[in-house]
Protein backbone atom coordinates (compact mmCIF):
# COMPACT_ATOMS: atom_id res chain seq x y z
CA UNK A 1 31.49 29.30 -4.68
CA UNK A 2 28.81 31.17 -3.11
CA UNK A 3 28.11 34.62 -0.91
CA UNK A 4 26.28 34.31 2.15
CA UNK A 5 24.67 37.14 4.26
CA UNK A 6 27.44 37.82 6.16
CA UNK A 7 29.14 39.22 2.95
CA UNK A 8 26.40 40.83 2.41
CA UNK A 9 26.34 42.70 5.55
CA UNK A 10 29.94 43.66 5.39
CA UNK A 11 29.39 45.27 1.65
CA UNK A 12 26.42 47.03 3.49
CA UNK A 13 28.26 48.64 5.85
CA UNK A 14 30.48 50.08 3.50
CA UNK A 15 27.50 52.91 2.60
CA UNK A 16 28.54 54.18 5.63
CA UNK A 17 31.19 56.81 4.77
CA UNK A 18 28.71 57.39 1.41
CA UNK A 19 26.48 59.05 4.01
CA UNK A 20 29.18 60.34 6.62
CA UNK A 21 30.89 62.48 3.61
CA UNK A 22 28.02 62.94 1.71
CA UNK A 23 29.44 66.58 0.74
CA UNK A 24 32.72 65.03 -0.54
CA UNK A 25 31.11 62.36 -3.03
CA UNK A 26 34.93 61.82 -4.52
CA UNK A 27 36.60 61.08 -1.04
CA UNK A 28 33.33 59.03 -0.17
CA UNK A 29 33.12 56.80 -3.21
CA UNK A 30 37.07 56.12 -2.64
CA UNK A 31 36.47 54.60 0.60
CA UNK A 32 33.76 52.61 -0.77
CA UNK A 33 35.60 51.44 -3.43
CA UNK A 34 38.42 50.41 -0.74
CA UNK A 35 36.07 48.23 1.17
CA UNK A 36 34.99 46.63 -1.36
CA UNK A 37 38.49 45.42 -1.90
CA UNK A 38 38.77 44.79 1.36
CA UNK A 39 35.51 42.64 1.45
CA UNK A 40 36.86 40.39 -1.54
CA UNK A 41 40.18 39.58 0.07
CA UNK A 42 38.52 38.30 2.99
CA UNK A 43 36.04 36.84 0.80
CA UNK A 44 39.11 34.98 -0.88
CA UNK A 45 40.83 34.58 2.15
CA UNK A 46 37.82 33.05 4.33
CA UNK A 47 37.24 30.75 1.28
CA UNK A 48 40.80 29.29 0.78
CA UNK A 49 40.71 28.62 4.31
CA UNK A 50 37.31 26.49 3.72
CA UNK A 51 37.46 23.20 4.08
CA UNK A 52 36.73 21.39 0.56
CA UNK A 53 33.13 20.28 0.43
CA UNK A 54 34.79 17.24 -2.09
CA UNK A 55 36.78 15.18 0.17
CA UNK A 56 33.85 14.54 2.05
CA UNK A 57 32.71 10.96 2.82
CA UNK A 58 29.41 9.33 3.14
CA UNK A 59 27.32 6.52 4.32
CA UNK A 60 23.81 6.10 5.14
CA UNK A 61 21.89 3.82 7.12
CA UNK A 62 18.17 3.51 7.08
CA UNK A 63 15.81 0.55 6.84
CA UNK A 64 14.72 -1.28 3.92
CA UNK A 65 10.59 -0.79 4.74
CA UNK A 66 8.52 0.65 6.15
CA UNK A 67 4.31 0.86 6.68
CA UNK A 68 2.56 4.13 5.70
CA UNK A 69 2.00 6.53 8.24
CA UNK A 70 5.11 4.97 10.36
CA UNK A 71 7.92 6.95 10.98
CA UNK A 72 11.50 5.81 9.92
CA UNK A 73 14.96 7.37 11.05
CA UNK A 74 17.88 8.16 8.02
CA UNK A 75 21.20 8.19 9.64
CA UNK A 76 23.58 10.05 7.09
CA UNK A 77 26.90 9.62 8.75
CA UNK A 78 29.54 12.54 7.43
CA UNK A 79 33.43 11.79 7.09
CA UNK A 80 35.36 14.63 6.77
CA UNK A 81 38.53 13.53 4.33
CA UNK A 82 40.48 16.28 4.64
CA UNK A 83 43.08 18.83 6.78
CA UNK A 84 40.88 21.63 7.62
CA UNK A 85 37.78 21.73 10.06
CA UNK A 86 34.51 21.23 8.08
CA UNK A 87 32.06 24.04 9.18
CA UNK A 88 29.19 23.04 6.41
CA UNK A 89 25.41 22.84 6.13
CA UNK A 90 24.64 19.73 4.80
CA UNK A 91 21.16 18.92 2.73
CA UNK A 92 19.83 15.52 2.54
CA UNK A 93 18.04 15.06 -1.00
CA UNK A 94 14.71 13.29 0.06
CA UNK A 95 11.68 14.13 -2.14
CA UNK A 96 8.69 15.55 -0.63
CA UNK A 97 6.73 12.71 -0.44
CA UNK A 98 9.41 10.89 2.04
CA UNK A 99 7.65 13.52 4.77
CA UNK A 100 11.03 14.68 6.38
CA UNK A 101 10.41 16.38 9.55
CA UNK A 102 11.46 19.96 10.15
CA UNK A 103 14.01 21.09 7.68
CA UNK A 104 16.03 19.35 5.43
CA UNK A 105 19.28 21.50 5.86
CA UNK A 106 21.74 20.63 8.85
CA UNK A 107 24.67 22.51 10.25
CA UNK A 108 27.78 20.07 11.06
CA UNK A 109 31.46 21.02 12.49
CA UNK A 110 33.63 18.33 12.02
CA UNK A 111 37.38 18.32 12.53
CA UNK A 112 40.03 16.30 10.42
CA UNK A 113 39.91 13.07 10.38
CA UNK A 114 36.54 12.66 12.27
CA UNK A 115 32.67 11.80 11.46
CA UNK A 116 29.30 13.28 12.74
CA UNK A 117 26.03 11.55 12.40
CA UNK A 118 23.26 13.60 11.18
CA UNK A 119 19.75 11.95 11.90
CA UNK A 120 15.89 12.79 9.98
CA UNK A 121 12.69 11.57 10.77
CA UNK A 122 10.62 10.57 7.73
CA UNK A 123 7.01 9.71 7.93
CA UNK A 124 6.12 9.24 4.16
CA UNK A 125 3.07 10.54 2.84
CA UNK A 126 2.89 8.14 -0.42
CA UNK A 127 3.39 4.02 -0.94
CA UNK A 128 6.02 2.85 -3.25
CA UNK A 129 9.64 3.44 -3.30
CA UNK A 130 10.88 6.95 -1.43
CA UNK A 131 14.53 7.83 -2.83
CA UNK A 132 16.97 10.03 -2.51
CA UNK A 133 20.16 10.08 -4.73
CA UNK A 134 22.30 13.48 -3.47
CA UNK A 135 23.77 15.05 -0.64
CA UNK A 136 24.61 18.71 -1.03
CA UNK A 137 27.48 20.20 1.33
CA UNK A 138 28.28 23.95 1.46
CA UNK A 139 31.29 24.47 3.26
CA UNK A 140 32.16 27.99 4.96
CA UNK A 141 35.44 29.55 6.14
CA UNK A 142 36.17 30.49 9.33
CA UNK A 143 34.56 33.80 8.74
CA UNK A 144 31.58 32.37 7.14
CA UNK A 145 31.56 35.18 3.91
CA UNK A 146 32.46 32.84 1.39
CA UNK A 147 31.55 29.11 0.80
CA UNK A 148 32.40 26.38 -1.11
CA UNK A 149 29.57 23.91 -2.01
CA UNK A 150 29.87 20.42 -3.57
CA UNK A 151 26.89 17.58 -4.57
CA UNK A 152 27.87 14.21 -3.71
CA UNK A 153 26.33 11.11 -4.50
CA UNK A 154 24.78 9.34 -1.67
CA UNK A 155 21.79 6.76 -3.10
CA UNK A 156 19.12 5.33 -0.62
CA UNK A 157 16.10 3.87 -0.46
CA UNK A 158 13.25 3.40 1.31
CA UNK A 159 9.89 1.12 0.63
CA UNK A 160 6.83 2.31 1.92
CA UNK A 161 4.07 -0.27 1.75
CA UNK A 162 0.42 -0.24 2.29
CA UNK A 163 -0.57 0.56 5.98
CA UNK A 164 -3.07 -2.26 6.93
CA UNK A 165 -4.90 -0.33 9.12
CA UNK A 166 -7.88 -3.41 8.71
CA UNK A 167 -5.42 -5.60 10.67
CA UNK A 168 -7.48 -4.69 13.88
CA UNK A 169 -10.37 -6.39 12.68
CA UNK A 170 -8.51 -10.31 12.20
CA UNK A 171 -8.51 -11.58 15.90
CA UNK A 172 -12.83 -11.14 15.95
CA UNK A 173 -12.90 -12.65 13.27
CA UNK A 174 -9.89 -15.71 13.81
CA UNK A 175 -12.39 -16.52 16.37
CA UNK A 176 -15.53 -17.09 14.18
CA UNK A 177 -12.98 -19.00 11.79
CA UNK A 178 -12.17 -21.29 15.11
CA UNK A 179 -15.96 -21.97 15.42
CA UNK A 180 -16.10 -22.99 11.72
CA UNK A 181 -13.22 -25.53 12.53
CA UNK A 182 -15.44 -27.20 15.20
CA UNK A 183 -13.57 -26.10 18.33
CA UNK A 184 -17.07 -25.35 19.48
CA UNK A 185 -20.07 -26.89 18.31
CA UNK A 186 -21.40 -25.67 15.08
CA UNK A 187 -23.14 -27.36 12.16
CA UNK A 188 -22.12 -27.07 8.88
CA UNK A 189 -24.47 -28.06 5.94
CA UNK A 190 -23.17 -29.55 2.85
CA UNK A 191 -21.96 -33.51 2.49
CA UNK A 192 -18.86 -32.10 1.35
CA UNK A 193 -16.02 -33.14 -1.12
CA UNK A 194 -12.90 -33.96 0.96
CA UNK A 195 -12.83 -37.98 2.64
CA UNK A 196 -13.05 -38.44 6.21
CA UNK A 197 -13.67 -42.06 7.03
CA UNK A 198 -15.08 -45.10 6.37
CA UNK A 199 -18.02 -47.22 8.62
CA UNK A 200 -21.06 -49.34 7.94
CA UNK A 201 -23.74 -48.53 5.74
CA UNK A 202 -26.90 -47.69 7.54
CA UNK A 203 -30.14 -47.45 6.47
CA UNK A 204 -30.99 -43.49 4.45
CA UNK A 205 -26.87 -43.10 3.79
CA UNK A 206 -26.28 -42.52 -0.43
CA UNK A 207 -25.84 -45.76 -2.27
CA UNK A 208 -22.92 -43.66 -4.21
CA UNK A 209 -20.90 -43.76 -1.01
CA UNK A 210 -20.78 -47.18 -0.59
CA UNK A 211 -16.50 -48.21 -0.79
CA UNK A 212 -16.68 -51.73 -2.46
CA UNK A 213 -12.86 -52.43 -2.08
CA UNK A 214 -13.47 -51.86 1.63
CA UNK A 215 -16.53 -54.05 1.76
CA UNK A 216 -15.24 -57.18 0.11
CA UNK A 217 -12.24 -57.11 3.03
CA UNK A 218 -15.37 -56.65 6.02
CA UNK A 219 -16.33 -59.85 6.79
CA UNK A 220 -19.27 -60.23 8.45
CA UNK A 221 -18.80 -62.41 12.17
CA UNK A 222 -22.43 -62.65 12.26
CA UNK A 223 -22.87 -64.69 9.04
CA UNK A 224 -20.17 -67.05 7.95
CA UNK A 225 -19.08 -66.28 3.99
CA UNK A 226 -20.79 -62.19 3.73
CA UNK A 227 -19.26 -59.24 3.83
CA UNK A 228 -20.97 -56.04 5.32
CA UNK A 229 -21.43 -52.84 3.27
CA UNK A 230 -18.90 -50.05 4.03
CA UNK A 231 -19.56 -46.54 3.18
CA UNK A 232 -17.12 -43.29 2.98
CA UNK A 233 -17.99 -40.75 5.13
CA UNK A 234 -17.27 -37.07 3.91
CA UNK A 235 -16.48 -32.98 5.09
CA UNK A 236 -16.75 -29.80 4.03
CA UNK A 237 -13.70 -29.32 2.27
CA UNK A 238 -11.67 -26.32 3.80
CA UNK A 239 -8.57 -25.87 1.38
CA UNK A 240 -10.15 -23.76 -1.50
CA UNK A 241 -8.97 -21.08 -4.09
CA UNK A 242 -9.24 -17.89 -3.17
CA UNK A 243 -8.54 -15.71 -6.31
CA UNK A 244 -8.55 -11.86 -5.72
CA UNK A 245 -8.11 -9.41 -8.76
CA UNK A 246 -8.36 -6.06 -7.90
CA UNK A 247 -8.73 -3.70 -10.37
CA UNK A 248 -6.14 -0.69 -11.04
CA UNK A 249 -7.73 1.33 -13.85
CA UNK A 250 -8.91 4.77 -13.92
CA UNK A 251 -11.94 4.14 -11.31
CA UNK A 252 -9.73 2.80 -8.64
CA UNK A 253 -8.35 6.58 -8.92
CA UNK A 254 -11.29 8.13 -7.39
CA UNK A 255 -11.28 9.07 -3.60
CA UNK A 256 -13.59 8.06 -1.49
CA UNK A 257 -13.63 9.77 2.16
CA UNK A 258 -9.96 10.12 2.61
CA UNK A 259 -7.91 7.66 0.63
CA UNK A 260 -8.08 6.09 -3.28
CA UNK A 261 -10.50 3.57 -3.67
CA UNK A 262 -7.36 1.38 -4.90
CA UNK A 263 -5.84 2.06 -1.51
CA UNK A 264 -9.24 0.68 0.60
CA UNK A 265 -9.58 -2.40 -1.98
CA UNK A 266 -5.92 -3.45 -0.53
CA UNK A 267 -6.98 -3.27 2.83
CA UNK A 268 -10.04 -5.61 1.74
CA UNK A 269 -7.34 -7.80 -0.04
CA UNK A 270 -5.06 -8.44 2.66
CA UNK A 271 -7.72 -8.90 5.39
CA UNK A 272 -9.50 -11.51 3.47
CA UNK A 273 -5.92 -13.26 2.90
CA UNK A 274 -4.97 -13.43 5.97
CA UNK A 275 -7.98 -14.78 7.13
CA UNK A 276 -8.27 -17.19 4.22
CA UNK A 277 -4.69 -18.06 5.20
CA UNK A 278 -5.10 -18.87 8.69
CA UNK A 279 -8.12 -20.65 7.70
CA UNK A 280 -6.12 -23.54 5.30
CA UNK A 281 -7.44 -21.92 1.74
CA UNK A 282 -5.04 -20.79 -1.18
CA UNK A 283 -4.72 -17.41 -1.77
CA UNK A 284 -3.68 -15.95 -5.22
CA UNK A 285 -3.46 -12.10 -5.52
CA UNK A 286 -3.88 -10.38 -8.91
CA UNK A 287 -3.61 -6.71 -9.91
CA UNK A 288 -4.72 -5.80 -13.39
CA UNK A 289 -5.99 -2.88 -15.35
CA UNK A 290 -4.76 -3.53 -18.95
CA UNK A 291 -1.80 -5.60 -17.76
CA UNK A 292 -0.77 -7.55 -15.01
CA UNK A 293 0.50 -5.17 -12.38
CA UNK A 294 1.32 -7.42 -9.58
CA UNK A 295 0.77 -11.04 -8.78
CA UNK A 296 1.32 -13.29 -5.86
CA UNK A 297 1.29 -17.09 -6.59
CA UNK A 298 2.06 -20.42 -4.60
CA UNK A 299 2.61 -18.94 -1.26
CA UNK A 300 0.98 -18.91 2.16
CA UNK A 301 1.46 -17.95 5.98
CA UNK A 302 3.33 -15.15 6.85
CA UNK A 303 4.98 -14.88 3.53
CA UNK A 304 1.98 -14.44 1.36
CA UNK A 305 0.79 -11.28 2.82
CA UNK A 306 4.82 -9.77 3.49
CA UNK A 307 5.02 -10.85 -0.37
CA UNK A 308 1.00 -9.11 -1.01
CA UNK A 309 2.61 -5.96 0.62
CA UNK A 310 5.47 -5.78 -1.13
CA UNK A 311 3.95 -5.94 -4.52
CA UNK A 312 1.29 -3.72 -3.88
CA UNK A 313 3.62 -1.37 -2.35
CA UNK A 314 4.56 -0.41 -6.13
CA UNK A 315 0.80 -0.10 -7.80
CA UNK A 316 -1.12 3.37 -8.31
CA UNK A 317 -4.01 3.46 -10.33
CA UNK A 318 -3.58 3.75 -14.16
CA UNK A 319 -5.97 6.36 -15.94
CA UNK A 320 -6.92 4.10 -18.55
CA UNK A 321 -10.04 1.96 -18.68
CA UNK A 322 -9.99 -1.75 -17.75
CA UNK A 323 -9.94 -4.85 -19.95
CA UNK A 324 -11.75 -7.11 -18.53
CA UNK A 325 -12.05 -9.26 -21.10
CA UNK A 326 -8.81 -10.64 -20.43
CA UNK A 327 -9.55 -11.36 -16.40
CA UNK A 328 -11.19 -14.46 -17.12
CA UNK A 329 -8.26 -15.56 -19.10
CA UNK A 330 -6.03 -14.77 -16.15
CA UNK A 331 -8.35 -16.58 -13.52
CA UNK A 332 -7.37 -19.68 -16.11
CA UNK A 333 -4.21 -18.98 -14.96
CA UNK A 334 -4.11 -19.01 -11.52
CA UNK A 335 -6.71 -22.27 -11.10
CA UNK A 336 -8.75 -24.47 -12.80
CA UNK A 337 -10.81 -25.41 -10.34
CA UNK A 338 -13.72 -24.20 -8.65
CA UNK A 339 -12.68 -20.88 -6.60
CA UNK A 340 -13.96 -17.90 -5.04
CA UNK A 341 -13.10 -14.94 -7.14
CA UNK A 342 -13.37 -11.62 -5.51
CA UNK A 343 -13.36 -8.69 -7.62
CA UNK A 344 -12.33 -5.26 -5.78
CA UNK A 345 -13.54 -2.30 -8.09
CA UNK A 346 -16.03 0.23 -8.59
CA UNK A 347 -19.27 -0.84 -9.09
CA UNK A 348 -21.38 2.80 -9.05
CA UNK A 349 -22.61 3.17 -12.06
CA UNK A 350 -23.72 1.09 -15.22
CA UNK A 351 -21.05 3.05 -17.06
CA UNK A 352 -17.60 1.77 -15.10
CA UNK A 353 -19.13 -1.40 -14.89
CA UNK A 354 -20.12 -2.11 -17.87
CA UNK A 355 -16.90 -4.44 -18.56
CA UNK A 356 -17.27 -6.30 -15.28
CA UNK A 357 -20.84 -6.90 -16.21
CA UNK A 358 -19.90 -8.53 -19.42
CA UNK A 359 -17.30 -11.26 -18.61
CA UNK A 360 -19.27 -12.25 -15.25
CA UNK A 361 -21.20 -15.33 -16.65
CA UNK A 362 -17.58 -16.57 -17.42
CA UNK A 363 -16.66 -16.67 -14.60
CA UNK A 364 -19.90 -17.31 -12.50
CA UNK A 365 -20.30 -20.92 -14.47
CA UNK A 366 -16.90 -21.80 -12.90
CA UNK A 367 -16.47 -20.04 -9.68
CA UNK A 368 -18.34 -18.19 -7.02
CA UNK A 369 -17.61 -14.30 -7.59
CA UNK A 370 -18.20 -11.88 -4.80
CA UNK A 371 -17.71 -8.08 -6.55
CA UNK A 372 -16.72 -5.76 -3.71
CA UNK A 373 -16.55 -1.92 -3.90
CA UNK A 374 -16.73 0.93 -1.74
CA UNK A 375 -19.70 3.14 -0.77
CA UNK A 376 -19.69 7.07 -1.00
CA UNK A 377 -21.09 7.80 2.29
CA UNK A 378 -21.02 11.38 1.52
CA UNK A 379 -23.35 10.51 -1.10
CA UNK A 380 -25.53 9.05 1.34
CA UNK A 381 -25.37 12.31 3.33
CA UNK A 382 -26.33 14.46 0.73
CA UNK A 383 -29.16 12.35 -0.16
CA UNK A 384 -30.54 13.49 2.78
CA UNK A 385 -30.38 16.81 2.88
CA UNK A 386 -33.42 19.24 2.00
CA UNK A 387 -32.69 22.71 3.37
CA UNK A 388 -32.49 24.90 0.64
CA UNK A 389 -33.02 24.68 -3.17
CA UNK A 390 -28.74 23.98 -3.76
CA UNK A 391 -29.23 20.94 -1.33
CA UNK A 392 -32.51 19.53 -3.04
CA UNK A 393 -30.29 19.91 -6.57
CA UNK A 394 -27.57 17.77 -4.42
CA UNK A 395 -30.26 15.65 -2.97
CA UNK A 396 -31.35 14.98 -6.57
CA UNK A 397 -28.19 13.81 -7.91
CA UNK A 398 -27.07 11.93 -4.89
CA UNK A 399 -30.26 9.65 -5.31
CA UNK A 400 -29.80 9.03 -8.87
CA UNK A 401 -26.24 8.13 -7.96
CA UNK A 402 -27.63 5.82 -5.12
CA UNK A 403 -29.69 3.78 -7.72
CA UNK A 404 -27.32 3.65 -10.40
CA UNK A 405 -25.68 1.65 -7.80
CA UNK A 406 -28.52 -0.55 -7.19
CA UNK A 407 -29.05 -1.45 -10.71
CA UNK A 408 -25.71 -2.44 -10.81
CA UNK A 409 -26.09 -4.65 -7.95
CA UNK A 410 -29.22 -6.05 -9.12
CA UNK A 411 -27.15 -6.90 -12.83
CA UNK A 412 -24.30 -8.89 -10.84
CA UNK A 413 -26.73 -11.03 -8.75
CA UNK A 414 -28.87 -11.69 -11.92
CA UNK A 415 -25.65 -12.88 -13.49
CA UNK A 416 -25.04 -14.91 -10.67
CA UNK A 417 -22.55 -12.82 -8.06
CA UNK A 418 -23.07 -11.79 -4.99
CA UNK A 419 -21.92 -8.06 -3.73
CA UNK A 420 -20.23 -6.65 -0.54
CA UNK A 421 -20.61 -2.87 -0.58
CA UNK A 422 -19.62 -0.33 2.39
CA UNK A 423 -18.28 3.09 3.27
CA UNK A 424 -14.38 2.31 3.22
CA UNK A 425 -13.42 2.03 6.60
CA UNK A 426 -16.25 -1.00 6.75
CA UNK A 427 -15.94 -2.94 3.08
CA UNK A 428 -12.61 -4.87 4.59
CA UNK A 429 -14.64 -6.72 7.38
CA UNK A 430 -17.39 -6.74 5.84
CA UNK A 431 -16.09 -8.99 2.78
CA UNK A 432 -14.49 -10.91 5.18
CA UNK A 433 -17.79 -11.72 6.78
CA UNK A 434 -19.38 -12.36 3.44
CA UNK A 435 -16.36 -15.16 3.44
CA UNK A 436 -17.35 -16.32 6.49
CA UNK A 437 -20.67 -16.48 5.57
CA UNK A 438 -19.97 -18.46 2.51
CA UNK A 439 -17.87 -20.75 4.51
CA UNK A 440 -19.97 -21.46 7.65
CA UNK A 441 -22.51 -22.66 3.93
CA UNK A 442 -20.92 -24.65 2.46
CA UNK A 443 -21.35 -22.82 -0.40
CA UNK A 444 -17.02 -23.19 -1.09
């Protein structure tokens, strides 16, 4: 049971005759005490004639996903169960992070026997899952002084996955991946590892090439009893591993502009897959800090980014430090052949990437390793500034953070990696150009 402020109101007005017979305190208190009774019957009265919050049914509809920064409806549809007309204000349990719109509290009349549909907006303000578990109904009398109030359950669900805001930037490039197929002209440099054809040996082609099976079945018209040499032709081979890790540890944490780092290094992920995708080459998606936090294995098209989504949809950064000692192991994993492994993480200082640093020959005999990471442009910014003594101080430190990130860069190439680094609206087409790049090479 609980008051509301029309009960309230009606005790308040029993002060009245305090201050109307204020020189007869006895006769005034009497008459006090009187409506006071008289407030609590109709209190009791107003609340038998409530209908009962209990025999109340419920059933929501609302889709299963949804991107971040979309906006979803939750339909919560209301039964009421019982004889009496359910006057109630009904409050939907969504946690803050689900980003209902307005308030979460909804006034409903519903006669016996009948539903009403009550309808929120949510725009969620965080990935993963968004749940709500209870509905709580208060249900007044007729007189709305007294209410009965009753917390049902009513589970849902809603996924929120990652945005992919870098989507805009796949049809430019889907055209530069068209060129590198040869619908226009375009050379590509490399023999190549993947068979094309077979035709005559002429003079300058690589004695290795020559096809002996298919040379003993060429007879040559021109001399009666030879054969003529036959050679394989090759291509650039276009069905690769693409192996990205990105890493969820502590550093992924750190904001840069106006999101995680962790949250720009999955846009980079899922723009180079789907471009890697489109382009033939096998995508494999790992998350890892300590453990394995998501992986994506043996699928492409469509379904390997919907299944990229979906497991990243789950992943915040851990605030522990990485152990990269074990990535190689998991790159074993995935692929024993050559790849290209792209590592997403912070590479700003000698201190967070000190780990990276030290398993990179492993994997640099094997594979080709790009590291990626984003760029504090704000650093850049301050670098600049000179105005005042505070500023030179800021200037100062911005610099040193500037070539901390140099040296870093300089360690990975020494070791044999190359590095895509950009403010974080920019890394996810620029690593996919760096991809491009490498293909348009060869160098795959």
């Amino acid at each position: 049971m609980t008051l509301t402020g029309r009960f309230t109101l009606l005790l308040a007005l029993g002060a009245v005759p305090v201050v109307l017979f204020g020189g007869a305190a006895d006769a005034a208190w009497v008459v006090l005490l009187g409506w006071l009774v008289l407030a609590i019957v109709l209190g009791s009265v107003d609340l038998a004639l409530a209908a009962s919050p209990r025999r109340v049914a419920l059933a929501r509809e609302l889709p299963d996903r949804v991107r971040l920064g979309e906006t979803a409806t939750s339909e919560l549809v209301v039964r009421n169960l019982g004889p009496r007309r359910l006057r109630a204000v009904v409050r939907d349990g969504w946690t803050p992070s689900a980003g209902v719109h307005g308030a979460n509290r909804t006034r409903v009349d519903v006669p016996p026997r009948e539903a009403r549909r009550i309808s929120l907006r949510l725009t969620p303000t965080r990935r993963g899952e968004r749940r709500t578990e209870q509905v709580t109904v208060r249900s007044f009398g007729p007189l709305g002084l007294w209410a009965r109030q009753a917390t049902l359950s009513s589970p849902g669900r809603l996924r929120v996955l990652p945005p992919f805001h870098s989507r805009a930037h796949l049809p430019s490039r889907l055209t530069r991946l068209r060129e590198l197929d040869g619908r226009t002209p375009l050379l590509i440099r490399g023999q190549g590892t993947e068979f094309d054809s077979i035709r005559e040996y002429v003079r300058g082609d690589d004695v290795r090439s020559i096809d002996w099976r298919a040379t003993a079945r060429r007879a040559d018209p021109e001399s009666r009893g030879t054969t003529r040499l036959m050679v394989r032709t090759w291509r650039p081979e276009r069905d690769r591993r693409i192996v990205i890790v990105v890493d969820t540890s502590r550093a992924a944490a750190a904001r840069i502009g106006d999101e995680p780092r962790l949250d720009t290094a999955f846009e980079g992920a899922l723009l180079l897959a789907a471009l890697a995708s489109h382009a033939g080459d096998r995508v494999d998606f790992l998350a890892w800090d300590r453990r394995l936090r998501g992986r994506v294995h043996g699928v492409g098209g469509a379904e390997l980014l919907a299944r990229m989504v979906d497991s990243m949809a789950d992943i915040d950064a851990e605030l522990i430090e990485a152990d990269w000692a074990a990535v190689p192991g998991q790159v074993r994993r995935v692929t024993s052949r050559h790849a290209l492994v792209v590592l997403l993480t912070a590479a700003d200082s000698p201190g967070t990437a000190r780990g990276m640093l030290s398993i990179l020959p492993q994997l640099t005999a094997r594979h080709t390793v790009i590291v990626a990471s984003v760029a504090d442009p704000d650093l850049v910014a301050a670098s600049r500034e000179r105005g005042s003594l505070d500023e030179a101080y800021r200037a100062a430190g911005a610099e040193r953070g500037l070539l901390d990130g140099e040296r870093v860069a300089a360690a990975i190439r020494r070791l044999g990696g190359l590095t895509v680094t950009a403010p974080p609206k920019e890394l996810p087409p620029t690593l996919a150009d760096r991809y491009l790049e490498l293909k348009a090479a060869g160098r795959l």
